[in-house]
C-alpha atoms as a PDB file:
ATOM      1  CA  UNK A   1      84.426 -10.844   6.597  1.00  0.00           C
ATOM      2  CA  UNK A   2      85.334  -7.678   8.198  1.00  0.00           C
ATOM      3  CA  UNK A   3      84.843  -4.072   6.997  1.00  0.00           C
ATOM      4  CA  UNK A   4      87.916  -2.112   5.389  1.00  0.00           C
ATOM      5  CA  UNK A   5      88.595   1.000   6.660  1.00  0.00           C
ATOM      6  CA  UNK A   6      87.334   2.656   3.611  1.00  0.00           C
ATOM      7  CA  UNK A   7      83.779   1.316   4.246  1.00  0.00           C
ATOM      8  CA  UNK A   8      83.475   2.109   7.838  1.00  0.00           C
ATOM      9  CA  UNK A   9      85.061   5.888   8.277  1.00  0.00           C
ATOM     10  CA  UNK A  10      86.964   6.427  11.014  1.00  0.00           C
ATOM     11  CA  UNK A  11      86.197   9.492  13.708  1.00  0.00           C
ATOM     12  CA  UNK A  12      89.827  10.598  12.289  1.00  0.00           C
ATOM     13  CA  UNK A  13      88.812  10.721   8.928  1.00  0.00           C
ATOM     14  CA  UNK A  14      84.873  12.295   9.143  1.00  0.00           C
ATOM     15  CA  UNK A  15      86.699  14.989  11.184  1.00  0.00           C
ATOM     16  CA  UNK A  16      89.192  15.539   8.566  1.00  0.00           C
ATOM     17  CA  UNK A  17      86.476  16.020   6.117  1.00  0.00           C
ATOM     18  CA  UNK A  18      84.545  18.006   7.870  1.00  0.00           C
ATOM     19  CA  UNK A  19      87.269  20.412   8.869  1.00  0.00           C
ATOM     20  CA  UNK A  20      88.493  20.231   5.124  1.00  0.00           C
ATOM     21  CA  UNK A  21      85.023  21.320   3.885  1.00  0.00           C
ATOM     22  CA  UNK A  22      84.635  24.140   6.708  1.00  0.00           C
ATOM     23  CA  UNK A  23      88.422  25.629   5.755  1.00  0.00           C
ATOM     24  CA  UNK A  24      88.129  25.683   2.349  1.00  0.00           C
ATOM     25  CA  UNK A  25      84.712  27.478   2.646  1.00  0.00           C
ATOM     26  CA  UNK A  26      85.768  30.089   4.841  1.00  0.00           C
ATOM     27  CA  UNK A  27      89.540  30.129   3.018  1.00  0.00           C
ATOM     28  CA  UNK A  28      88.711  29.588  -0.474  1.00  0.00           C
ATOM     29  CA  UNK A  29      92.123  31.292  -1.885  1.00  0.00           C
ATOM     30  CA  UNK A  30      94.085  28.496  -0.237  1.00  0.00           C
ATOM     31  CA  UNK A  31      95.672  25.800  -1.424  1.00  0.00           C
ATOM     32  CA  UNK A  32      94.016  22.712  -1.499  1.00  0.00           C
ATOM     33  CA  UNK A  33      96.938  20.193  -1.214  1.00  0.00           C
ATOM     34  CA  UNK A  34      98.343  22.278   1.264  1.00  0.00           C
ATOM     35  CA  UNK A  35      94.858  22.116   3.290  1.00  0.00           C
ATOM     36  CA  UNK A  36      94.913  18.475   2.641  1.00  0.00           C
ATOM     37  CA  UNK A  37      98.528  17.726   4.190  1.00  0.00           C
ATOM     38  CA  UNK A  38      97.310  19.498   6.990  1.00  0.00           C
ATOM     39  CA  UNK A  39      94.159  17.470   7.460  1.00  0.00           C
ATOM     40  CA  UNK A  40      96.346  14.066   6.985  1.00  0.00           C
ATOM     41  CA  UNK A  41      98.769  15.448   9.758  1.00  0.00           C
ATOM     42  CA  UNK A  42      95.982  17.031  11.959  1.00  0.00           C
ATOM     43  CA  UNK A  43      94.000  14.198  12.301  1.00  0.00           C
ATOM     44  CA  UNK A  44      96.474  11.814  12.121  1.00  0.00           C
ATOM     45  CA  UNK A  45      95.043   9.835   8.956  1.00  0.00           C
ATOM     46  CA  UNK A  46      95.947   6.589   7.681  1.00  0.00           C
ATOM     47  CA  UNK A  47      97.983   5.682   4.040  1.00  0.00           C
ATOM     48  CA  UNK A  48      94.587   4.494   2.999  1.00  0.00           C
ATOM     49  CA  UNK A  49      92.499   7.558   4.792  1.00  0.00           C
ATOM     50  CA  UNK A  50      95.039   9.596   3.100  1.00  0.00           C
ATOM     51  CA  UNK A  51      94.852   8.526  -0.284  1.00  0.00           C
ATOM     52  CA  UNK A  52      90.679   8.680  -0.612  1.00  0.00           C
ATOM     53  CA  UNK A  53      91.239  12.272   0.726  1.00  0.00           C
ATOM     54  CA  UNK A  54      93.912  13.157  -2.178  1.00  0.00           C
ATOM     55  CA  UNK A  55      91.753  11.290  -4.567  1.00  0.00           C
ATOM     56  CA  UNK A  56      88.252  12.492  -3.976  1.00  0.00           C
ATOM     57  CA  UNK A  57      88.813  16.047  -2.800  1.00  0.00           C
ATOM     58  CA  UNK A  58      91.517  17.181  -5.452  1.00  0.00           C
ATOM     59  CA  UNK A  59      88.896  15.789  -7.862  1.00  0.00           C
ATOM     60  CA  UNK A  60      86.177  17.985  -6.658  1.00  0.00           C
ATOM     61  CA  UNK A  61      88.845  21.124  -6.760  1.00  0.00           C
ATOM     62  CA  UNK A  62      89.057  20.405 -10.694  1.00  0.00           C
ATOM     63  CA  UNK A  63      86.004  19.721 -10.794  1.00  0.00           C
ATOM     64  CA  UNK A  64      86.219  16.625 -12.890  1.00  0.00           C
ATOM     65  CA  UNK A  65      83.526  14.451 -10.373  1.00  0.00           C
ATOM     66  CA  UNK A  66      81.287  16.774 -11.251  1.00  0.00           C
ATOM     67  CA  UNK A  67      81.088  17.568 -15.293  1.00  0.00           C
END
């Protein structure tokens, strides 16, 4: 049985979240789905890579993965 993408990250997508973290540290007072259409068009992310990045980091901008 082979690995889906989601288990085994691609170089695409640990960049992306890596350059996601590092921009919205240094810019905090940007947008965050603006950031994140960037990162999907930057690095060129998959629908799936795309849609774990919309799920888990507009989550952690609410703040509801963490209360």
């Amino acid at each position: 049985m082979s690995p889906t993408p989601l288990q085994t990250p691609s170089a695409n997508l640990k960049k992306a979240i890596k350059w996601l973290g590092e921009i919205m540290q240094q810019h905090p007072e940007k947008q965050r789905d603006k950031v994140i259409q960037e990162a999907e068009l930057r690095f060129d992310l998959t629908p799936a890579e795309c849609e774990f990045v919309n799920a888990n980091f507009k989550e952690i901008a609410t703040g509801h993965c963490c209360s």
